[in-house]
PDB file of N, CA and C in Angstrom:
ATOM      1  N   UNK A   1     -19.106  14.671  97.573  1.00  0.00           N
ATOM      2  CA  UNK A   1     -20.102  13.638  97.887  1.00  0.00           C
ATOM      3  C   UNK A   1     -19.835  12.351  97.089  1.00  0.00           C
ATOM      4  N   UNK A   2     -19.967  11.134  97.519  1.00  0.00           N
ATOM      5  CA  UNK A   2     -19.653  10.036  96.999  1.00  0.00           C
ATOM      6  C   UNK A   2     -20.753   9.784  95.817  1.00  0.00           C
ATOM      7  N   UNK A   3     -21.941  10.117  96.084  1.00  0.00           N
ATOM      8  CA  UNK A   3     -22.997   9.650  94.858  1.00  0.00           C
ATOM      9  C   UNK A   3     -22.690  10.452  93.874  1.00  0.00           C
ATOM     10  N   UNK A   4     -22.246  11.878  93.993  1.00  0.00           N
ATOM     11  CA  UNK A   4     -21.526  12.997  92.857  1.00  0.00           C
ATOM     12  C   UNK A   4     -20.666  12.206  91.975  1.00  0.00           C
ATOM     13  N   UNK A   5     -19.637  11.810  92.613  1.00  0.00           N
ATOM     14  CA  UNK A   5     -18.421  11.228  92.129  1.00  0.00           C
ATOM     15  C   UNK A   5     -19.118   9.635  91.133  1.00  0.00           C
ATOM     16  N   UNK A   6     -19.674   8.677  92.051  1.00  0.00           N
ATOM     17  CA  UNK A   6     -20.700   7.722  91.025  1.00  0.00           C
ATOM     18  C   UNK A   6     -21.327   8.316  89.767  1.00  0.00           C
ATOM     19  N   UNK A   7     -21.797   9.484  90.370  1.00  0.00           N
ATOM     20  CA  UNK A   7     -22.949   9.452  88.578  1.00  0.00           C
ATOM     21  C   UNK A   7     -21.601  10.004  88.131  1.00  0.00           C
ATOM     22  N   UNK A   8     -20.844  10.801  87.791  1.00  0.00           N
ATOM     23  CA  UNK A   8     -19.916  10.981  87.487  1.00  0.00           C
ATOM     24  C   UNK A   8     -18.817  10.134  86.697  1.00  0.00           C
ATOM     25  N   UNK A   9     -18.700   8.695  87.559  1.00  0.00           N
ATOM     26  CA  UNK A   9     -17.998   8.269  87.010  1.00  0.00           C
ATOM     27  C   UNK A   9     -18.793   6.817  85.908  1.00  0.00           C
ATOM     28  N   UNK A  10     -19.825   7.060  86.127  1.00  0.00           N
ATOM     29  CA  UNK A  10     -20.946   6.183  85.355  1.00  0.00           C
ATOM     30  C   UNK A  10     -21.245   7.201  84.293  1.00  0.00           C
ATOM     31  N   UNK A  11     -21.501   8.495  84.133  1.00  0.00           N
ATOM     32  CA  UNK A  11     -21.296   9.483  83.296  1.00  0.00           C
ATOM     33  C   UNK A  11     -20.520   9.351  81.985  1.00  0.00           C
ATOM     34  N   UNK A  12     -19.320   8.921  82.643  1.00  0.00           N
ATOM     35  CA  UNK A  12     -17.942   9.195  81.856  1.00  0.00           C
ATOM     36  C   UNK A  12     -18.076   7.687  80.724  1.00  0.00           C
ATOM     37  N   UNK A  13     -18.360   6.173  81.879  1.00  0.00           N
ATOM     38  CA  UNK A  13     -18.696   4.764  80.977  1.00  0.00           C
ATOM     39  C   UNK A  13     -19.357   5.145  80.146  1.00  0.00           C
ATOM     40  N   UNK A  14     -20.719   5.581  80.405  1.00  0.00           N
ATOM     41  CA  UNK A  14     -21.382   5.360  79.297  1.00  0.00           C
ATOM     42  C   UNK A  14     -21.377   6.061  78.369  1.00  0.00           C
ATOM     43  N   UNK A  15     -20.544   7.440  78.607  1.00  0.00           N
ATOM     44  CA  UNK A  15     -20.138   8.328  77.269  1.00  0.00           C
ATOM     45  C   UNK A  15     -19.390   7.735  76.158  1.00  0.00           C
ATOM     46  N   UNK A  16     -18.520   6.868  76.945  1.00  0.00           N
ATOM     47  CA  UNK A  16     -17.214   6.361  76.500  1.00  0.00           C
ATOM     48  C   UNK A  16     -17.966   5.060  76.069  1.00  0.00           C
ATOM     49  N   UNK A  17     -19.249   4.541  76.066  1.00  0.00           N
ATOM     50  CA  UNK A  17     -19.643   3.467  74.923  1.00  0.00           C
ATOM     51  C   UNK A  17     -20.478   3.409  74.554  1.00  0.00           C
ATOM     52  N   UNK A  18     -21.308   4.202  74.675  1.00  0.00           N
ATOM     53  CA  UNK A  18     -22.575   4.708  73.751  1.00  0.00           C
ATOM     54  C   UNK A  18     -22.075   6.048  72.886  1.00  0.00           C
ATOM     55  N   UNK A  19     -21.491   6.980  73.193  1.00  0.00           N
ATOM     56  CA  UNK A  19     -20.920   8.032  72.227  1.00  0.00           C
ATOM     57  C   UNK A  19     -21.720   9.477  72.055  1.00  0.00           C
ATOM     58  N   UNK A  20     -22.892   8.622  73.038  1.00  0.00           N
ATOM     59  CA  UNK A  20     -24.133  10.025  73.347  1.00  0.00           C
ATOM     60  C   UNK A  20     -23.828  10.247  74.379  1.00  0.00           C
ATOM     61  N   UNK A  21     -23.799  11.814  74.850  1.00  0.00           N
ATOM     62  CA  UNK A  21     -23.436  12.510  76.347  1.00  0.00           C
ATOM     63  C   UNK A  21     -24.953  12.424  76.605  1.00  0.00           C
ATOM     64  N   UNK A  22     -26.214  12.506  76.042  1.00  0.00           N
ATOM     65  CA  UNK A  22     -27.643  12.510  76.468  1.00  0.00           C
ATOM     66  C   UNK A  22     -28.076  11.754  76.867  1.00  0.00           C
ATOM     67  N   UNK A  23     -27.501  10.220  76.732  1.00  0.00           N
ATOM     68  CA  UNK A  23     -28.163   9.196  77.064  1.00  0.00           C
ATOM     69  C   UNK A  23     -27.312   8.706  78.350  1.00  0.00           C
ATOM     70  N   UNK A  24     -25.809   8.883  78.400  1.00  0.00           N
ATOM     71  CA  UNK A  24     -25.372   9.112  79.561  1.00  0.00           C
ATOM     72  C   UNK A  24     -25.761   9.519  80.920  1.00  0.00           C
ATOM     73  N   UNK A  25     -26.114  11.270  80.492  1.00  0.00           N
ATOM     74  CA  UNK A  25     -27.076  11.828  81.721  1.00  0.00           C
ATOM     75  C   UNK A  25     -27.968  11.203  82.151  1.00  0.00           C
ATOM     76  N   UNK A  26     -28.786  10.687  81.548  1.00  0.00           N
ATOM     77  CA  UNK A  26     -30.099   9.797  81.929  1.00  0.00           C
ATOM     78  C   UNK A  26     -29.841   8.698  82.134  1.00  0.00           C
ATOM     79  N   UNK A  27     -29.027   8.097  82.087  1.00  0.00           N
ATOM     80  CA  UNK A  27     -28.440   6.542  82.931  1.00  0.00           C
ATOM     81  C   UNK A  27     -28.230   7.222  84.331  1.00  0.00           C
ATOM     82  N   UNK A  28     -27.014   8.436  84.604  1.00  0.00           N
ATOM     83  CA  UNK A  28     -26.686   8.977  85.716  1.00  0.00           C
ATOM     84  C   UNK A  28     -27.967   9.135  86.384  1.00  0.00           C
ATOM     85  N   UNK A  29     -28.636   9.787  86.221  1.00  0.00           N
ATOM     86  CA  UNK A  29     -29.781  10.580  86.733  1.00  0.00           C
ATOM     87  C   UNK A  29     -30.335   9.324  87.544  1.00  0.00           C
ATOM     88  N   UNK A  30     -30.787   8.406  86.517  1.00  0.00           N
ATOM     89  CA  UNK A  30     -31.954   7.144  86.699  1.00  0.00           C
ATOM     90  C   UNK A  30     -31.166   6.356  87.711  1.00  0.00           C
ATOM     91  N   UNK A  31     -29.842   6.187  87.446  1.00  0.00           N
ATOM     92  CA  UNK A  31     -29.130   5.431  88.726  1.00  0.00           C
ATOM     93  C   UNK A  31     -29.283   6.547  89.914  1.00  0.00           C
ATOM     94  N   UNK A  32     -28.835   7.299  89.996  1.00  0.00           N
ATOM     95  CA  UNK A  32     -28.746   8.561  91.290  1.00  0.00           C
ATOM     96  C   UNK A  32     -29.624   8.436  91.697  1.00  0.00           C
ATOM     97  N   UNK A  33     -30.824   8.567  91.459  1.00  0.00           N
ATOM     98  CA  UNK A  33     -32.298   8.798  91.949  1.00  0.00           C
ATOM     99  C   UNK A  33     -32.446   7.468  92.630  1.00  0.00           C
ATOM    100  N   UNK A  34     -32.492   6.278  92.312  1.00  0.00           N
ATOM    101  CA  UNK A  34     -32.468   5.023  92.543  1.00  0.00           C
ATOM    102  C   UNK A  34     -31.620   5.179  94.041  1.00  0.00           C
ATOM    103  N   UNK A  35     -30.633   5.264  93.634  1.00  0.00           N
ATOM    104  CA  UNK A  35     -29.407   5.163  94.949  1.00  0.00           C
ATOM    105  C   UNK A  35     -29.949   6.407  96.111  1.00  0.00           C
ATOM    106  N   UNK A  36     -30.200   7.201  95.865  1.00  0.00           N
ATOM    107  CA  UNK A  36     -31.072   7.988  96.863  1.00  0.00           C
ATOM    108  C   UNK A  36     -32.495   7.256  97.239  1.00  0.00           C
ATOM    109  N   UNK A  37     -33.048   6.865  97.034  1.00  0.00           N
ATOM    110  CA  UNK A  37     -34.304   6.360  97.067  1.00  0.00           C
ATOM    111  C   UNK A  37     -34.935   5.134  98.278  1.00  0.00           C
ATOM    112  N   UNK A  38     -33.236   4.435  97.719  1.00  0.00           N
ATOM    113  CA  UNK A  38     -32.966   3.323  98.441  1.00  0.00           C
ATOM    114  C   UNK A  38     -32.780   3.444 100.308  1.00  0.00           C
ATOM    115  N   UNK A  39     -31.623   4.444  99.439  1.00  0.00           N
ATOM    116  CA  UNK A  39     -31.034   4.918 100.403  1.00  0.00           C
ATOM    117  C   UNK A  39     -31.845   5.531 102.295  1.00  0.00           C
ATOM    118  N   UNK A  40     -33.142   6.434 101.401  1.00  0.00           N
ATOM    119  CA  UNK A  40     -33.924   7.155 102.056  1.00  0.00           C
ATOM    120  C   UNK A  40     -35.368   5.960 102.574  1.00  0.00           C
ATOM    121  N   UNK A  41     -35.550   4.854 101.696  1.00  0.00           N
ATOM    122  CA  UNK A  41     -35.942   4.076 102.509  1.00  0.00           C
ATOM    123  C   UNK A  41     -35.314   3.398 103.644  1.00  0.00           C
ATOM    124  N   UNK A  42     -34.384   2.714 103.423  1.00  0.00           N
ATOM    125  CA  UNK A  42     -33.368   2.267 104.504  1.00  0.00           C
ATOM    126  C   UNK A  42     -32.969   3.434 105.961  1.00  0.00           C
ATOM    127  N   UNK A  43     -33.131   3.983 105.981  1.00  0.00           N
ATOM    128  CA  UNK A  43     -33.240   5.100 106.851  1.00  0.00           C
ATOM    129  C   UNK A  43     -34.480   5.387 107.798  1.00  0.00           C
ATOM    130  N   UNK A  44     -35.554   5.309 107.034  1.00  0.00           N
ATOM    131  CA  UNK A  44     -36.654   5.198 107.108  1.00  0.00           C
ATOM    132  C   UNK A  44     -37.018   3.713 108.671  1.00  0.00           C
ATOM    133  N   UNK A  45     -36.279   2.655 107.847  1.00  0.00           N
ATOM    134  CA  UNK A  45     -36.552   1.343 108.291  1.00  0.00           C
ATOM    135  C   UNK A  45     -35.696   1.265 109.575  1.00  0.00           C
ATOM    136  N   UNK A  46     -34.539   1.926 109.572  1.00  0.00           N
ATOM    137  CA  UNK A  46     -33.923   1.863 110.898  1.00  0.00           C
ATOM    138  C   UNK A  46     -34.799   2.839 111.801  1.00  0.00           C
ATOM    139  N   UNK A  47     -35.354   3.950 111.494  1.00  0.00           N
ATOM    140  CA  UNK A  47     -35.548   5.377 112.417  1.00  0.00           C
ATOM    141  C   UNK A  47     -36.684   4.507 113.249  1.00  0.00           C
ATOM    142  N   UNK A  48     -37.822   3.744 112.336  1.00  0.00           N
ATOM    143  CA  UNK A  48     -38.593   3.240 113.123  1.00  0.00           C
ATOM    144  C   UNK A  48     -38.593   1.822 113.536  1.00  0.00           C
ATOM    145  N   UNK A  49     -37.441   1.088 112.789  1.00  0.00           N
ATOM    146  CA  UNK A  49     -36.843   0.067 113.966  1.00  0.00           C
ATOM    147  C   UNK A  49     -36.797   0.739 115.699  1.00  0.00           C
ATOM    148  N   UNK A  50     -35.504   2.212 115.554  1.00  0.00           N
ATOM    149  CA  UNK A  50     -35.115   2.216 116.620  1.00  0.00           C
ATOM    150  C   UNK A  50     -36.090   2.490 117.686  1.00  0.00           C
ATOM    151  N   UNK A  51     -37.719   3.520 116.831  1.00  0.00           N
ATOM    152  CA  UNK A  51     -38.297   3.967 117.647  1.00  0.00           C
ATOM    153  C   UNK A  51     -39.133   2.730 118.323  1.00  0.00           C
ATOM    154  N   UNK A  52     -39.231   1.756 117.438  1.00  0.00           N
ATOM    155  CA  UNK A  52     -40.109   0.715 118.382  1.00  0.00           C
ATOM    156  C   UNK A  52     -39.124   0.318 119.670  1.00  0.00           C
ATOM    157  N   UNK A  53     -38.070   0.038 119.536  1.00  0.00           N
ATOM    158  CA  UNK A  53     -37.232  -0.725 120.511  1.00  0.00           C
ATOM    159  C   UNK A  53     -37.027   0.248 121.245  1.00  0.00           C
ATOM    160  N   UNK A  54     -37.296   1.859 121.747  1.00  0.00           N
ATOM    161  CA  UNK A  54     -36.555   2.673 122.473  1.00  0.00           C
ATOM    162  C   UNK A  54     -37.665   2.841 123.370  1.00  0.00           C
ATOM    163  N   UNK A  55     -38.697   2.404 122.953  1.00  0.00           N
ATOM    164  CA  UNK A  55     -40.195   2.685 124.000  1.00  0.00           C
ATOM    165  C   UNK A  55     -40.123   1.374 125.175  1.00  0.00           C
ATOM    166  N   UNK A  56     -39.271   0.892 125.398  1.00  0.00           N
ATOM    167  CA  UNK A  56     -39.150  -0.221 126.348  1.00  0.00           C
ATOM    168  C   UNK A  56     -38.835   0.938 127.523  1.00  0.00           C
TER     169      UNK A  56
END
């Protein structure tokens, strides 16, 4: 999965400059959740875009 591979590789930055693996996770997490979120609104906004325009 591509968002796997993101927190993942945002994982790895911020290990590599903060020096805490704990505070890492919780950057990952807080971004992931975000990027899903978004994501699942935008989805949202097309499904009932399409449903208004399909009732013609």
């Amino acid at each position: 999965m591509p968002l796997q591979n993101l927190g993942q590789f945002l994982l790895l930055i911020s290990a590599h400059r903060s020096k805490t693996l704990v505070r890492a996770i919780a950057i990952t997490n807080k971004t992931s959740k975000t990027f899903i979120s978004l994501r699942n609104k935008t989805l949202v906004l097309v499904i009932t875009h399409l449903y208004k325009y399909s009732k013609w």
